[in-house]
C-alpha atoms as a PDB file:
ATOM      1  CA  UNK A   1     101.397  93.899  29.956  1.00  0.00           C
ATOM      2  CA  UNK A   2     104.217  91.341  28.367  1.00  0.00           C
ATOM      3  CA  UNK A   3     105.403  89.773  31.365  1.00  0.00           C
ATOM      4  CA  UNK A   4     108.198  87.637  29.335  1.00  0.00           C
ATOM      5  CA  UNK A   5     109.552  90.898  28.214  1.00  0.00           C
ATOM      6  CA  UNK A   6     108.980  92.928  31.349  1.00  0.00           C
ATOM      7  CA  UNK A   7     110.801  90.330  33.894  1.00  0.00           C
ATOM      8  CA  UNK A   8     113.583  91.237  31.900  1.00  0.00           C
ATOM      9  CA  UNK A   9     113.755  94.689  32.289  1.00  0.00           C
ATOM     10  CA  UNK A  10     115.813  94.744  35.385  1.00  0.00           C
ATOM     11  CA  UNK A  11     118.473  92.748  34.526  1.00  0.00           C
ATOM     12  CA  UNK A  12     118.299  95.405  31.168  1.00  0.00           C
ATOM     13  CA  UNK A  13     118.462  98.410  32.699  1.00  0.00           C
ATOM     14  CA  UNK A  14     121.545  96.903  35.438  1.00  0.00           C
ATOM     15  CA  UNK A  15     123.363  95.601  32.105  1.00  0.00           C
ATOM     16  CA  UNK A  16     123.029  99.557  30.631  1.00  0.00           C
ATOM     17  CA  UNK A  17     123.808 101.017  34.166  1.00  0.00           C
ATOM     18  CA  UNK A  18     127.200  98.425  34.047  1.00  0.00           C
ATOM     19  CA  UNK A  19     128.195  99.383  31.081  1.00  0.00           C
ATOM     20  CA  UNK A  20     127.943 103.261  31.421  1.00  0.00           C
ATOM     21  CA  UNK A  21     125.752 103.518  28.526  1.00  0.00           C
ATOM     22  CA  UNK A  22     122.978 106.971  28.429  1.00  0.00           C
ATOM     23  CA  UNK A  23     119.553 105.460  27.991  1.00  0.00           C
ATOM     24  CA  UNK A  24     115.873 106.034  28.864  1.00  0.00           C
ATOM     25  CA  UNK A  25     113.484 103.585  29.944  1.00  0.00           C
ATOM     26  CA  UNK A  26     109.942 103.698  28.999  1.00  0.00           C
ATOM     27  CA  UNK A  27     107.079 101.688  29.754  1.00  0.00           C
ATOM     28  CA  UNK A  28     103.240 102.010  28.686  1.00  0.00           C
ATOM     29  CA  UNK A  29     101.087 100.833  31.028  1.00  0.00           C
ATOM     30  CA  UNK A  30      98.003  99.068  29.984  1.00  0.00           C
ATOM     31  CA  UNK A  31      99.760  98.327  26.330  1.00  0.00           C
ATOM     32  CA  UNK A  32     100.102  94.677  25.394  1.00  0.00           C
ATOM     33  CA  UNK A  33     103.012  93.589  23.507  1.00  0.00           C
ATOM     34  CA  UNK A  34     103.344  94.938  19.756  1.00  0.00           C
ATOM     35  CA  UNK A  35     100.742  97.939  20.796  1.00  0.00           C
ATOM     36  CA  UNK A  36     102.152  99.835  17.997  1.00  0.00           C
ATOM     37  CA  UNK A  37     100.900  97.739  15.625  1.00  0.00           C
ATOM     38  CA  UNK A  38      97.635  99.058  14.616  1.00  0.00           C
ATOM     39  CA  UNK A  39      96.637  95.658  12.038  1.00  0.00           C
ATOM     40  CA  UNK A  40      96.152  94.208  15.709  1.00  0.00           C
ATOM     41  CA  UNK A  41      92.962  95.577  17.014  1.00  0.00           C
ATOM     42  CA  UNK A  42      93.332  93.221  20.493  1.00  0.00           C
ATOM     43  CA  UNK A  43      97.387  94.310  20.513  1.00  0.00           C
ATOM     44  CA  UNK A  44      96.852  98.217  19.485  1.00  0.00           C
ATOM     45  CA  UNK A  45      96.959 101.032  21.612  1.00  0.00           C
ATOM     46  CA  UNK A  46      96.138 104.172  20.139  1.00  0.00           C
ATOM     47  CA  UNK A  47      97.933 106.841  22.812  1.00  0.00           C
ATOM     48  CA  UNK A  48     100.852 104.408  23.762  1.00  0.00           C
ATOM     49  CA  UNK A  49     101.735 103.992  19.932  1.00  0.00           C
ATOM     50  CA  UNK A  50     101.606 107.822  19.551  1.00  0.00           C
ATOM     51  CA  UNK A  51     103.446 108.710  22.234  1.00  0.00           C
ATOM     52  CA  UNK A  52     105.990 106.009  21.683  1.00  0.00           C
ATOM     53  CA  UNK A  53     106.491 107.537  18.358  1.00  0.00           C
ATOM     54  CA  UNK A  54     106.885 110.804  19.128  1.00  0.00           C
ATOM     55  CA  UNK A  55     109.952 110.192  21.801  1.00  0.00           C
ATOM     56  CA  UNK A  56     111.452 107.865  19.005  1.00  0.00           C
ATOM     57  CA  UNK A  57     111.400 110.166  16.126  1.00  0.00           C
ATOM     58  CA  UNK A  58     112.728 113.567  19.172  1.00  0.00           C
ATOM     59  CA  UNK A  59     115.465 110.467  20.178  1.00  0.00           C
ATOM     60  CA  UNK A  60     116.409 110.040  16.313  1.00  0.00           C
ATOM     61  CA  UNK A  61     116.423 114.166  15.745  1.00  0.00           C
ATOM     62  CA  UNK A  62     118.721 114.736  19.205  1.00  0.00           C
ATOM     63  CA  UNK A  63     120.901 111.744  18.057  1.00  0.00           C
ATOM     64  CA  UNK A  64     121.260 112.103  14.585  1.00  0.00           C
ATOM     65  CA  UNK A  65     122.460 115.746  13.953  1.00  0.00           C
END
Protein backbone atom coordinates (compact mmCIF):
# COMPACT_ATOMS: atom_id res chain seq x y z
CA UNK A 1 0.00 0.00 0.00
CA UNK A 2 3.24 2.52 -0.39
CA UNK A 3 2.49 4.03 -3.55
CA UNK A 4 5.97 6.13 -3.55
CA UNK A 5 7.69 2.86 -3.35
CA UNK A 6 5.39 0.80 -5.54
CA UNK A 7 5.43 3.33 -8.72
CA UNK A 8 8.85 2.40 -8.68
CA UNK A 9 8.73 -1.06 -9.02
CA UNK A 10 8.62 -1.20 -12.74
CA UNK A 11 11.31 0.76 -13.62
CA UNK A 12 13.08 -1.86 -10.72
CA UNK A 13 12.30 -4.88 -12.00
CA UNK A 14 13.25 -3.47 -16.05
CA UNK A 15 16.67 -2.16 -14.40
CA UNK A 16 17.21 -6.09 -12.92
CA UNK A 17 15.79 -7.61 -16.23
CA UNK A 18 18.65 -5.09 -18.15
CA UNK A 19 21.17 -6.03 -16.28
CA UNK A 20 20.73 -9.91 -16.33
CA UNK A 21 20.61 -10.08 -12.69
CA UNK A 22 18.37 -13.48 -10.94
CA UNK A 23 15.84 -11.90 -8.64
CA UNK A 24 12.33 -12.41 -7.21
CA UNK A 25 9.78 -9.92 -6.77
CA UNK A 26 7.44 -9.95 -3.95
CA UNK A 27 4.68 -7.90 -2.95
CA UNK A 28 2.16 -8.13 0.14
CA UNK A 29 -0.94 -6.94 -0.55
CA UNK A 30 -2.83 -5.10 2.05
CA UNK A 31 0.72 -4.35 4.00
CA UNK A 32 1.57 -0.70 4.49
CA UNK A 33 5.05 0.35 4.32
CA UNK A 34 7.47 -0.96 7.22
CA UNK A 35 4.72 -3.92 7.94
CA UNK A 36 7.47 -5.81 9.45
CA UNK A 37 7.84 -3.66 12.06
CA UNK A 38 5.75 -4.90 14.80
CA UNK A 39 6.45 -1.45 17.41
CA UNK A 40 3.95 -0.03 14.66
CA UNK A 41 0.58 -1.36 15.47
CA UNK A 42 -1.11 0.95 12.37
CA UNK A 43 2.18 -0.22 10.03
CA UNK A 44 2.30 -4.10 11.26
CA UNK A 45 1.13 -6.94 9.52
CA UNK A 46 1.28 -10.05 11.27
CA UNK A 47 1.18 -12.78 8.11
CA UNK A 48 3.04 -10.42 5.59
CA UNK A 49 5.97 -9.98 8.20
CA UNK A 50 6.05 -13.80 8.67
CA UNK A 51 5.99 -14.76 5.43
CA UNK A 52 8.42 -12.10 4.36
CA UNK A 53 10.73 -13.60 6.81
CA UNK A 54 10.58 -16.88 6.03
CA UNK A 55 11.54 -16.36 2.06
CA UNK A 56 14.40 -14.03 3.43
CA UNK A 57 16.00 -16.30 5.86
CA UNK A 58 15.29 -19.76 2.67
CA UNK A 59 16.98 -16.73 0.21
CA UNK A 60 19.98 -16.27 2.81
CA UNK A 61 20.28 -20.39 3.35
CA UNK A 62 20.15 -21.05 -0.79
CA UNK A 63 22.63 -18.09 -1.17
CA UNK A 64 24.92 -18.41 1.46
CA UNK A 65 26.23 -22.07 1.36
Amino acid sequence: MDERINAGIPAYEEALKKAGTSYQLFTYEGAQHAFHNDTAPTRYNEAAAKLAWSRSIEFLKEKLK
